[in-house]
Protein backbone atom coordinates (compact mmCIF):
# COMPACT_ATOMS: atom_id res chain seq x y z
CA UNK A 1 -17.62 -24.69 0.24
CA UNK A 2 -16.97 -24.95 -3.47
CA UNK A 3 -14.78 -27.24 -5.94
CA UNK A 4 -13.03 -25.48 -8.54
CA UNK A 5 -11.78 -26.32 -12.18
CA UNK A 6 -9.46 -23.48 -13.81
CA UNK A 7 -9.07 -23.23 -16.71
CA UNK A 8 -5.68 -22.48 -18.95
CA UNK A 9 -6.78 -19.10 -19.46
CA UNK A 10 -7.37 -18.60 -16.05
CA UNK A 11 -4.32 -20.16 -14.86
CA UNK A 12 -2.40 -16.86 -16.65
CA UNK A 13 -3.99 -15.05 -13.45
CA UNK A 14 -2.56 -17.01 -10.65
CA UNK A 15 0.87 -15.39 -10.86
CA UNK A 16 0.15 -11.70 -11.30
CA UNK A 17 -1.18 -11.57 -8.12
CA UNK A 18 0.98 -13.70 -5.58
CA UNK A 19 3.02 -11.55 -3.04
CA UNK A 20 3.47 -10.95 0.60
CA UNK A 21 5.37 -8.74 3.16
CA UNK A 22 8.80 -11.14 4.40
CA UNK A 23 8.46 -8.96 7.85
CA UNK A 24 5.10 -10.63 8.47
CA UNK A 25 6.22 -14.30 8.42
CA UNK A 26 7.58 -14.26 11.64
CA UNK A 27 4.46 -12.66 13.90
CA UNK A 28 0.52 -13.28 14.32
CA UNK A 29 0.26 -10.80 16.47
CA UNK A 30 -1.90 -7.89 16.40
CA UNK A 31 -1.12 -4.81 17.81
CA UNK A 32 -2.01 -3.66 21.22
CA UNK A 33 -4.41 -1.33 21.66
CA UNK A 34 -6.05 -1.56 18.27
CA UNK A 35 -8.89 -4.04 19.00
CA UNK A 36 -11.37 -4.60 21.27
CA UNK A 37 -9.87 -6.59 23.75
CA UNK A 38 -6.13 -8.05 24.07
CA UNK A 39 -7.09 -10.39 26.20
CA UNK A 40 -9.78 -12.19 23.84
CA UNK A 41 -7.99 -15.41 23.85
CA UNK A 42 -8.95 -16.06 27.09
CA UNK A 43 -12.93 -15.78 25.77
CA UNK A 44 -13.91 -19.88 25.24
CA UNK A 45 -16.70 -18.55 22.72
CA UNK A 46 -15.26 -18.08 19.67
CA UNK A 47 -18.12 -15.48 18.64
CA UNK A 48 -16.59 -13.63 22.00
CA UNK A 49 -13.24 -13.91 20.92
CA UNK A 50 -14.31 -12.71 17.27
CA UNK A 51 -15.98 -10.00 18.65
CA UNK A 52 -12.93 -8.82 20.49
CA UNK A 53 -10.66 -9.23 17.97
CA UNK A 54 -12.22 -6.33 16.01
CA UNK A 55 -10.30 -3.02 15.79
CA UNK A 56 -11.75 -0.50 17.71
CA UNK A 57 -14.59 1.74 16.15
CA UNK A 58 -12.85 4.62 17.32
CA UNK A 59 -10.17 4.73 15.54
CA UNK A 60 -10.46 2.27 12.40
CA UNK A 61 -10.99 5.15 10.14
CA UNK A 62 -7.70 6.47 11.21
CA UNK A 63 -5.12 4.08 11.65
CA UNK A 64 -2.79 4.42 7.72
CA UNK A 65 -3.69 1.54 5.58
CA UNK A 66 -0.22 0.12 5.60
CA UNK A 67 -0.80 -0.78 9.01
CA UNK A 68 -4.47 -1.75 8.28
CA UNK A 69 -3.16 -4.50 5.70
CA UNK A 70 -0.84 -5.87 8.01
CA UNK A 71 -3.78 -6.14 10.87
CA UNK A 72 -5.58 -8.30 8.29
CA UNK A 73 -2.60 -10.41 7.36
CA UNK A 74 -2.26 -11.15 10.78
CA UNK A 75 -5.96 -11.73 12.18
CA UNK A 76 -5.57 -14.28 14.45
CA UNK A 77 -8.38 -16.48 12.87
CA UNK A 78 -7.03 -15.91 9.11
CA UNK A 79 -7.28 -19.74 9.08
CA UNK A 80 -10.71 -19.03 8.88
CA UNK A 81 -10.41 -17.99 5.10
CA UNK A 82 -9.22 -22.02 4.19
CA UNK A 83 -12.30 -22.55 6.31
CA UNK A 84 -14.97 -21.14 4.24
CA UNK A 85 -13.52 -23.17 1.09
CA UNK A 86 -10.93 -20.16 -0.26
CA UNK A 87 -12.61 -18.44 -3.17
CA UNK A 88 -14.58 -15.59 -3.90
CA UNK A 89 -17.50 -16.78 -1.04
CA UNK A 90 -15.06 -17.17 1.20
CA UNK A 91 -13.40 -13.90 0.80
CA UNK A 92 -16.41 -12.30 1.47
CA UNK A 93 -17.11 -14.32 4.58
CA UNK A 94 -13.92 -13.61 6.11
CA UNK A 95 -15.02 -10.23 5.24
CA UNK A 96 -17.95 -9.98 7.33
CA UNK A 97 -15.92 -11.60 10.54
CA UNK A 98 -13.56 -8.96 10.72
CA UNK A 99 -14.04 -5.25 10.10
CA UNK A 100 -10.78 -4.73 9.59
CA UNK A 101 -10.85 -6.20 6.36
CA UNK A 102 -13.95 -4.37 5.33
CA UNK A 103 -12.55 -0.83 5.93
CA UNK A 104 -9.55 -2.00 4.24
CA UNK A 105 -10.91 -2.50 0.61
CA UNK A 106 -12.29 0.83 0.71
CA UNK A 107 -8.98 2.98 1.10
CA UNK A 108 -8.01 4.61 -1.67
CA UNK A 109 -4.39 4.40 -2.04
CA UNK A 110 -4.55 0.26 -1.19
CA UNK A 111 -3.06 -0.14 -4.40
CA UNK A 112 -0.13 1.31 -3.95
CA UNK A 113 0.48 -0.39 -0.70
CA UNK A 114 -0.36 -3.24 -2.13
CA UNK A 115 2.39 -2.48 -5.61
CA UNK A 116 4.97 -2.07 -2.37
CA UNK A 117 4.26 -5.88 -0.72
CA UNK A 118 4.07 -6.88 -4.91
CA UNK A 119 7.13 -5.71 -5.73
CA UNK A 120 8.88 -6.78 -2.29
CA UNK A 121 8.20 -11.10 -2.96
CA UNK A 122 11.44 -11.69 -3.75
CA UNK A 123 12.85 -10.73 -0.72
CA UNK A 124 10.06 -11.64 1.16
CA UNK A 125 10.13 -15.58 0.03
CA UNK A 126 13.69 -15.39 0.77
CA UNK A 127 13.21 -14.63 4.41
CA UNK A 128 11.23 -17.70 4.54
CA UNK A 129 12.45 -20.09 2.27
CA UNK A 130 14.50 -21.88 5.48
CA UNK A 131 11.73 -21.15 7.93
CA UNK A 132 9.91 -24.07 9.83
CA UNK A 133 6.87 -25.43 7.98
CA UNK A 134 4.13 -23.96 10.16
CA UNK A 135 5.09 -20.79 8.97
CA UNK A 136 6.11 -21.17 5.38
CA UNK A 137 1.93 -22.42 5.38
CA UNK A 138 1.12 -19.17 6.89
CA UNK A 139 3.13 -17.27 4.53
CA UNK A 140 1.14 -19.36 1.51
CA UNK A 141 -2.41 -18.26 3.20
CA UNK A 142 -1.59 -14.75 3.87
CA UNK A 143 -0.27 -14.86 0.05
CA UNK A 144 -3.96 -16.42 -0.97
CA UNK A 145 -5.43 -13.46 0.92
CA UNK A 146 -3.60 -11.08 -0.60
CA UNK A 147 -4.55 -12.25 -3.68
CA UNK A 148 -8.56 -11.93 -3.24
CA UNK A 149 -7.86 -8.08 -1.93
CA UNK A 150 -6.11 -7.23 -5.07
CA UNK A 151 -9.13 -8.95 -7.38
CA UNK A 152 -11.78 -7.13 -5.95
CA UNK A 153 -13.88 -4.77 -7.94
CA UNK A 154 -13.21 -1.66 -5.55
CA UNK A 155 -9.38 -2.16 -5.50
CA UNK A 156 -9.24 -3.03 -9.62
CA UNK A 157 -11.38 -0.06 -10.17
CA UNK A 158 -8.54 2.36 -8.14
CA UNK A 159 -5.81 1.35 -10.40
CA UNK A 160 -4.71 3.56 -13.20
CA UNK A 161 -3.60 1.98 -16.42
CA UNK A 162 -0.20 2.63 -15.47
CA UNK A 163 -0.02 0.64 -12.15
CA UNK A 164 -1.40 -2.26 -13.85
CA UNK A 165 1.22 -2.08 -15.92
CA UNK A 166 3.56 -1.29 -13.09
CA UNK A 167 1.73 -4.36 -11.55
CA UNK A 168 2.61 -6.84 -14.29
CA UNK A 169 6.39 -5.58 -14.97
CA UNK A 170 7.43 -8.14 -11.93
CA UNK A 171 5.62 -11.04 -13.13
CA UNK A 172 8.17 -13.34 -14.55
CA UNK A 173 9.86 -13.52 -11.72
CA UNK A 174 7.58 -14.27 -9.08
CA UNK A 175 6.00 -16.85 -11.64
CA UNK A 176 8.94 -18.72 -11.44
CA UNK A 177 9.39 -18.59 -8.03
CA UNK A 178 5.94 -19.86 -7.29
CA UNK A 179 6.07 -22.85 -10.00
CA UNK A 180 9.76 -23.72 -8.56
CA UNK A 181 8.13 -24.02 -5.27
CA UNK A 182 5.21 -26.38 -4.79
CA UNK A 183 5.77 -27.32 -1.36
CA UNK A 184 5.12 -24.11 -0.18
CA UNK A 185 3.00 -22.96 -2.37
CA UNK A 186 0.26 -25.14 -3.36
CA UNK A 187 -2.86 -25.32 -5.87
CA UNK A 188 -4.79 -23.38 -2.98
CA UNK A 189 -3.95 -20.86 -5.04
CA UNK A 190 -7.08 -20.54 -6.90
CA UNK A 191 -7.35 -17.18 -8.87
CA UNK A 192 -11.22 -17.52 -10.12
CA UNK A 193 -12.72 -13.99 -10.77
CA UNK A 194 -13.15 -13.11 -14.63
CA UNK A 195 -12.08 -9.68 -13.82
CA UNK A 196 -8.45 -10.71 -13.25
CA UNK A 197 -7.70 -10.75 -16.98
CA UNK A 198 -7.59 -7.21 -17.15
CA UNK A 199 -5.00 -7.30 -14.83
CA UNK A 200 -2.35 -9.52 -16.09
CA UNK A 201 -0.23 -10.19 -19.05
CA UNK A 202 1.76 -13.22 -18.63
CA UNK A 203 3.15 -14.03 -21.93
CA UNK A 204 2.87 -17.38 -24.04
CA UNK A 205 6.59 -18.22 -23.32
CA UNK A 206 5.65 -17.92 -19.28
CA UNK A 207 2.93 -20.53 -20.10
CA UNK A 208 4.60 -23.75 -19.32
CA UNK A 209 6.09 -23.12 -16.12
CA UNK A 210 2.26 -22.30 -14.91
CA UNK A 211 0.99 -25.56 -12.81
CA UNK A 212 -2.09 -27.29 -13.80
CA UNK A 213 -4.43 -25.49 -11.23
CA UNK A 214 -7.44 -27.93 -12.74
CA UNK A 215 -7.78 -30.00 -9.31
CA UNK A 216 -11.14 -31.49 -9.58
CA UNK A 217 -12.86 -33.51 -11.65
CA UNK A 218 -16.68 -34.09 -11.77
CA UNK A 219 -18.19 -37.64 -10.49
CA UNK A 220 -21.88 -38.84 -9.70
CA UNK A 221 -22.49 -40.12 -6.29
CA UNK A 222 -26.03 -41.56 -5.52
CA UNK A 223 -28.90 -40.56 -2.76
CA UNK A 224 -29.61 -43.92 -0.59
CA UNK A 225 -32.85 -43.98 -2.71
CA UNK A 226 -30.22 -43.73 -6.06
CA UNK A 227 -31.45 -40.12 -6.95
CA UNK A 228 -27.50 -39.14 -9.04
CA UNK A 229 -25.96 -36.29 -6.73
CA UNK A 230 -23.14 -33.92 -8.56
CA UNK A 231 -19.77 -33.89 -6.52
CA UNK A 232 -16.09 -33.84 -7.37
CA UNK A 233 -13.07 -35.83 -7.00
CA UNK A 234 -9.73 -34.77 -6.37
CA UNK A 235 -6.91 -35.30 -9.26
CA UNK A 236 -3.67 -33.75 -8.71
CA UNK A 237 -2.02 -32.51 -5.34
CA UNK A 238 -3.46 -31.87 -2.11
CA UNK A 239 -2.14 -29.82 0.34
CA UNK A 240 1.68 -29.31 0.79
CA UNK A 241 3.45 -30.21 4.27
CA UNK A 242 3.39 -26.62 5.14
CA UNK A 243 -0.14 -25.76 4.35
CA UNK A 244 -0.93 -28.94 6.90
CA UNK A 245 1.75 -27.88 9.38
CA UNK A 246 0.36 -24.53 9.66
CA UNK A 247 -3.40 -25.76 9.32
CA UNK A 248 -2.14 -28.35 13.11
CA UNK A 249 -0.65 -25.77 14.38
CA UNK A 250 -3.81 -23.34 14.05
CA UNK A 251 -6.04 -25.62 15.47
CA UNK A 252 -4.15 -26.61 18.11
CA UNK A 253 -3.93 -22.96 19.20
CA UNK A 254 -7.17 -21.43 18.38
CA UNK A 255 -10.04 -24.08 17.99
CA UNK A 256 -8.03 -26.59 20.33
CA UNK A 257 -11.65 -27.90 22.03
CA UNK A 258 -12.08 -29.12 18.58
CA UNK A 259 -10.74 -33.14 18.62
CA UNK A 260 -8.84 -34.04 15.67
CA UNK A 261 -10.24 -37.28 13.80
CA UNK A 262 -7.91 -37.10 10.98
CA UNK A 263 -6.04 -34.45 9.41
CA UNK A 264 -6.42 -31.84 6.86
CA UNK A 265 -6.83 -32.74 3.30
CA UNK A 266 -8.67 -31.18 -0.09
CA UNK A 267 -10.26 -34.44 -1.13
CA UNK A 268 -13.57 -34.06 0.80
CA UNK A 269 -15.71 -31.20 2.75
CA UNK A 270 -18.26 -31.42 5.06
CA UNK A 271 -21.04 -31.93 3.20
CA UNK A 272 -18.94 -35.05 1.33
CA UNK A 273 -18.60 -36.43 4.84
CA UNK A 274 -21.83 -35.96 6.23
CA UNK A 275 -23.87 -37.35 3.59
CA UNK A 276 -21.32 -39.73 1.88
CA UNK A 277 -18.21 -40.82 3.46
CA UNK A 278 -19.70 -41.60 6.38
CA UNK A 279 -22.26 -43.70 5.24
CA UNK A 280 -19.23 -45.78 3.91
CA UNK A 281 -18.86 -43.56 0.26
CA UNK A 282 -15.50 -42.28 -1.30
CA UNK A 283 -14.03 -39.09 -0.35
CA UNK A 284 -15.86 -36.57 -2.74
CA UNK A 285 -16.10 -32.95 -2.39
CA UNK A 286 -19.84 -32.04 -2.30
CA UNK A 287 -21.11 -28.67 -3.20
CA UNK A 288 -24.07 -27.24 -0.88
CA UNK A 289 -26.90 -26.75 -3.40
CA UNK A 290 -26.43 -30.62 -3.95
CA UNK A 291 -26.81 -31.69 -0.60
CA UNK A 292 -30.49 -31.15 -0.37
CA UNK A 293 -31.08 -33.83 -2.88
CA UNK A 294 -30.53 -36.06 0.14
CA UNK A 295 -33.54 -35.25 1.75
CA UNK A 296 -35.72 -33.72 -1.03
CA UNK A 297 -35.71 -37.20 -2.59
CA UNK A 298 -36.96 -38.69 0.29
CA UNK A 299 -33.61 -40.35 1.31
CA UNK A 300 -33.90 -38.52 4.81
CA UNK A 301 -36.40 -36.87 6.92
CA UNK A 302 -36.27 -33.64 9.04
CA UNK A 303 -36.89 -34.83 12.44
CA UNK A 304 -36.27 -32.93 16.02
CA UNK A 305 -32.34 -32.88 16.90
CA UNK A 306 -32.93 -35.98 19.45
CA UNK A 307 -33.29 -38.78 17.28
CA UNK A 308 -31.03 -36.72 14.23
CA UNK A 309 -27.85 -38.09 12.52
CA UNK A 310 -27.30 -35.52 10.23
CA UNK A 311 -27.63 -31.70 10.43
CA UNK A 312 -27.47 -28.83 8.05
CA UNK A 313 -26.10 -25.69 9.47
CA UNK A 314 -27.74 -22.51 8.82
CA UNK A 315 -24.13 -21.57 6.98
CA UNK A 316 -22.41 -23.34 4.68
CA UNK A 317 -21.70 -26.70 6.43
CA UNK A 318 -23.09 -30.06 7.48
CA UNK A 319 -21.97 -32.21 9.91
CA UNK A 320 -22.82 -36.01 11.73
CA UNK A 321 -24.83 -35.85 15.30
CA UNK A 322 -23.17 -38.34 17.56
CA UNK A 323 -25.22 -37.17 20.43
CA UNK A 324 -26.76 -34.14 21.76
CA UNK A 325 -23.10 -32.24 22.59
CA UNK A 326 -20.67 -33.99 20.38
CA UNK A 327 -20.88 -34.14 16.58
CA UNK A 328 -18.38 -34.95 14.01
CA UNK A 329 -17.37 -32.57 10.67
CA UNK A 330 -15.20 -31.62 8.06
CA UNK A 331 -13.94 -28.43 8.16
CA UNK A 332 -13.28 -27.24 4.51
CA UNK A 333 -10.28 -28.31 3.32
CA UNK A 334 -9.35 -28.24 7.31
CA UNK A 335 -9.10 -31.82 9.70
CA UNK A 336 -11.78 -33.61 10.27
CA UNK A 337 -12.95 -33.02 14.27
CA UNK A 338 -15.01 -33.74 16.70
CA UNK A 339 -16.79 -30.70 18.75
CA UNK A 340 -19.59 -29.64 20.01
CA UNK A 341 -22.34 -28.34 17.81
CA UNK A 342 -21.79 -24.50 18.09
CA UNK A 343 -17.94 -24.94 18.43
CA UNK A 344 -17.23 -23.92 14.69
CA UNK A 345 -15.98 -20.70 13.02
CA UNK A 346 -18.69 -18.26 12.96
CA UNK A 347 -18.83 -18.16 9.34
CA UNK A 348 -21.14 -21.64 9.85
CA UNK A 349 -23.59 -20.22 12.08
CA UNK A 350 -25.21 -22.57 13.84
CA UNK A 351 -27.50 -25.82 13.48
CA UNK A 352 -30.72 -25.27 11.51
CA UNK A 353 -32.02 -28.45 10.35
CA UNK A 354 -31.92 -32.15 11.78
CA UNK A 355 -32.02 -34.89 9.40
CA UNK A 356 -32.65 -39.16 9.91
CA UNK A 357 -32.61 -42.03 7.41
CA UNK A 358 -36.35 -42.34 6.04
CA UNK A 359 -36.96 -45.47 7.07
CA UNK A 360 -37.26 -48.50 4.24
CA UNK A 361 -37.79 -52.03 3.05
CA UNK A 362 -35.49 -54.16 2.03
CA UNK A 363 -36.08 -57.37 0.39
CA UNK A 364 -36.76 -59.19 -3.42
CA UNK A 365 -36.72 -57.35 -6.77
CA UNK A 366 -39.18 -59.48 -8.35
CA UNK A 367 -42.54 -61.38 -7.06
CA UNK A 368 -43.65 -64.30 -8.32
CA UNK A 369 -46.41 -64.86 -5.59
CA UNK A 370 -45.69 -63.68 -2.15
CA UNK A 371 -43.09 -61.51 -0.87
CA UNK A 372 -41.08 -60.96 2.41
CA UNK A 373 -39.42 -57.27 3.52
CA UNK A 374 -38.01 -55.99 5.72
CA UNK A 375 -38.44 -52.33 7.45
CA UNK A 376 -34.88 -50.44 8.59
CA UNK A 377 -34.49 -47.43 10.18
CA UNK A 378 -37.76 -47.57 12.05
CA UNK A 379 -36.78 -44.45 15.10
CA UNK A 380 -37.29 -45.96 18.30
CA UNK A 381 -41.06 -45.44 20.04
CA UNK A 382 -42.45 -45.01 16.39
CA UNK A 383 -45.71 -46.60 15.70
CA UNK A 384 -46.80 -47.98 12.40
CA UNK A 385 -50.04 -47.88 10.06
CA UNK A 386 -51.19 -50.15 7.40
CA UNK A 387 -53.31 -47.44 6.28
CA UNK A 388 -52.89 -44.38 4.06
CA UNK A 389 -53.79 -41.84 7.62
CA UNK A 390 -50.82 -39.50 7.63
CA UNK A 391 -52.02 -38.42 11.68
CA UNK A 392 -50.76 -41.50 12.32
CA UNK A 393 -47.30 -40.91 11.89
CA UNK A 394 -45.52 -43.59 9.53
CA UNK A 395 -47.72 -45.50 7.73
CA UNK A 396 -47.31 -48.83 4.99
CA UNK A 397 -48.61 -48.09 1.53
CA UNK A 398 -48.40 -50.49 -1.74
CA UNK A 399 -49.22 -50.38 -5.21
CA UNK A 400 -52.73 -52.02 -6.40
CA UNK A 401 -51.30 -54.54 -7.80
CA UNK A 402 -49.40 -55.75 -4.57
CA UNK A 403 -51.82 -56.51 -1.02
CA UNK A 404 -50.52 -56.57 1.76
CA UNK A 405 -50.54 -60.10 3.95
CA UNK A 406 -49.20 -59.10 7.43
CA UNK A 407 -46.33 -56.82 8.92
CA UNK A 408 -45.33 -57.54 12.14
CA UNK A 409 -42.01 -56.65 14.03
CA UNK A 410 -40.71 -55.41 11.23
CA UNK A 411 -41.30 -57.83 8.59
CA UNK A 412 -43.71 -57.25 5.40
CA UNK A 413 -45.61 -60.01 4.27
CA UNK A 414 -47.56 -59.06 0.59
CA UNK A 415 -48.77 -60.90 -2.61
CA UNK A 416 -48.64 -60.21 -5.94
CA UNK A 417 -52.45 -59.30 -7.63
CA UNK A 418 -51.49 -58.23 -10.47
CA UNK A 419 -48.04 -58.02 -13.24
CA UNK A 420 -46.62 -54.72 -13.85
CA UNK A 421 -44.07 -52.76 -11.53
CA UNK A 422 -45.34 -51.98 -8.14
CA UNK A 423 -43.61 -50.25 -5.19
CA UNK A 424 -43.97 -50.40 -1.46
C-alpha cells in the first residue's frame, strides 16, 4: 500500500485520462449468464464469491470488448482497487482477482472503446452531477480505473499517433470539469506511470486550474527500540463525502462481517496502524518494506499466533491480533474494522507471520553504583536465564562493565564495575 508525491510535471497527466460511461452510474450489476455463478453473493467466503464472480471460460474470448469494459467497471468488488492502495500495484492486483480485466487489456481495438467513454465525460458527469453521494464515489473509482487501463503499456502501445492526438483534443474541457469539482472527484486520482507523458499535452495556460496532487509528505517515526522508520503524513485533502459514502455503502454490502471501528480516511494504512497508531503513534501512512524494521531491530519477535499481537500477512497488509478469531486493521485508504483473520480481500492473502513486543528493561540512564530495572513484556509461562544459554529460552545478559546483583519477579538488581557505556 504505497504513499505518493506527484510531481508538477506529473500532475499534466491526471486530466488526459479521466472519463467514464454516464450509463454506468446507475448499475453494479453484472450481467447474467456471463460469470460463474449469479448467485455468488450468497457464498460467505469471499475467495468463493471471487471465484464466482469470474466470467465464464467459455466464452470470455468472445463476448465484444465494449461489453467486456463495462463488466470490469462494474465488478462487484471494484472497491477492491482503493483496497490495494490505488496505483500501479494495485492495478495489477485487481488484475489478478478478476479475469475479466486481464482479457480486457489485451483486445486490440480497447482504444477506441476507450476514445468513445473519453469523449462521452461530459455527458456522462452530467448524468451524475445530482446523483446521491454513494454513487457520485462510484463514478470517481470507476473513473480511477479507467485511468490505469488507458496507462498501461499494452493499451499505449495500440494507439496510433493520431488517436493520441484524437485523445488529447478533449482535454480542456474535462480538466476543468474535474478541478471545478473536488467533491466528487478527489486527489485519489493519482496518475503515476512515466509513460503517461507521451500521452498528453495539456498546455501551460491549463496549468493552474490543475490541483496540487502532492498529498504526502515524508516524516520519521521510531521502532520501540528508536531504530528511525520512513513513513508519510498526510497534507492536503482526504477523501471527499462521496468517495466515503460509496466506500460505507460497499462495505456494508459486500464485506458487511467486517465491524466498522472508524471510517475511511487517507491519513494512515494498515501497516501505520499496526505498528504505530496503535501503540499510541500519529496517524502515518507506512510503506511495507519499512515495516520490517520493527522486528529486524529487535523491537518484536516472531512468536506462534497464540501469544501474537501483531501479524504480517503474506500480502500487502498487517493487522493487530485481539485474539485467535478477531483482529483489528486498516484497510488501505478503506475504514478501519474488525474481522476475522482470513475475512479480507483476497489481494492480502492470508496471515504469515506472528509478531510480540521483545520483552525489555526499563529503568535509570546513568549508574553511579547500583542499579534497579525492570523487565516488561515477559509472555506468560516464560522462564528466565541469567546466563548466556540460548536453549533456555530468554535469557539476561550485561556488559562487563555492569554485574549483575539479583533479578527476581521481574526486577534487575546490577552494579556498576567499571565507567564507559554498558547495556543490558
Amino acid at each position: 500500500m504505497h504513499a505518493f508525491k506527484i510531481n508538477t510535471k506529473m500532475n499534466r497527466l491526471f486530466l488526459i485520462i479521466s472519463f467514464f460511461l454516464a450509463s454506468q452510474a446507475g448499475s453494479c450489476q453484472m450481467k447474467n449468464n456471463l460469470i460463474v455463478n449469479d448467485n455468488w453473493i450468497e457464498f460467505d467466503s469471499i475467495p468463493q464469491r471471487i471465484k464466482a464472480l469470474q466470467i465464464r471460460p467459455d466464452i470470455i474470448t468472445t463476448i465484444s470488448t465494449e461489453d467486456l469494459l463495462d463488466e470490469c467497471l462494474n465488478f462487484p468488488y471494484l472497491i477492491d482497487f482503493y483496497l490495494y492502495g490505488r496505483d500501479q500495484n494495485a492495478f495489477e492486483l485487481f488484475s489478478n482477482e478478476f479475469n475479466g480485466l486481464k482479457e480486457l487489456i489485451h483486445r486490440q481495438d480497447l482504444p477506441n472503446c476507450l476514445l468513445r467513454k473519453f469523449e462521452s465525460f461530459p455527458k456522462d458527469f452530467e448524468n451524475i452531477r445530482n446523483s446521491d453521494m454513494s454513487l457520485k464515489g462510484r463514478f470517481s473509482l470507476q473513473t480511477l480505473l479507467l485511468e490505469y487501463i488507458l496507462i498501461q503499456n499494452d493499451v499505449l502501445n495500440l494507439m496510433s499517433e493520431t488517436m493520441l492526438k484524437t485523445f488529447t483534443s478533449t482535454l480542456s474541457e474535462i480538466s476543468e470539469i474535474i478541478c471545478n469539482n473536488p467533491a466528487i472527484f478527489s486527489n485519489t486520482h493519482y496518475i503515476s506511470i512515466s509513460k503517461a507523458l507521451s500521452v498528453t499535452g495539456v498546455s501551460e495556460n491549463r496549468q493552474s486550474l490543475l490541483r496540487d496532487l502532492s498529498d504526502y509528505s515524508n516524516t520519521t517515526i521510531y521502532t520501540p527500540k528508536g531504530t528511525t522508520v520512513s513513513a508519510y503524513i498526510l497534507q492536503h485533502s482526504d477523501l471527499t463525502p462521496s468517495d466515503s459514502a460509496y466506500i460505507m455503502n460497499e462495505m456494508a454490502n459486500i464485506y458487511s462481517q467486517a465491524e466498522v471501528i472508524e471510517g475511511p480516511t487517507m491519513k494512515y494504512n494498515c501497516h501505520g496502524y499496526a505498528w504505530h497508531v496503535s501503540e499510541g503513534g500519529n496517524k502515518v501512512w507506512l510503506d511495507r518494506p519499512y515495516e520490517s524494521t520493527y522486528w529486524t531491530d529487535g523491537s518484536y519477535a516472531e512468536v506462534p499466533e497464540s501469544i501474537a499481537t501483531k501479524v504480517s500477512y503474506l500480502g500487502d497488509h498487517s493487522a493487530v491480533r485481539l485474539s485467535s478469531s478477531q483482529y483489528i486493521s486498516k484497510w488501505g485508504a478503506y475504514p478501519l474494522v474488525k474481522h476475522a483473520p482470513n475475512y479480507v480481500p483476497i489481494g492480502y492473502s492470508s496471515p504469515s507471520r506472528y509478531y510480540l513486543r521483545a520483552p525489555y528493561f526499563t529503568g535509570p540512564n546513568l549508574i553511579c553504583s547500583q542499579g534497579i530495572y525492570t523487565l516488561n513484556n515477559l509472555p506468560a509461562n516464560s522462564s528466565i536465564s541469567l546466563i548466556t544459554n540460548y536453549s533456555l529460552g530468554y535469557y539476561i545478559q550485561v556488559s562487563p562493565n555492569l554485574s549483575i546483583i539479583s533479578y527476581s519477579n521481574g526486577s534487575l538488581s546490577v552494579q556498576k564495575v567499571s565507567d564507559g557505556k554498558g547495556y543490558i
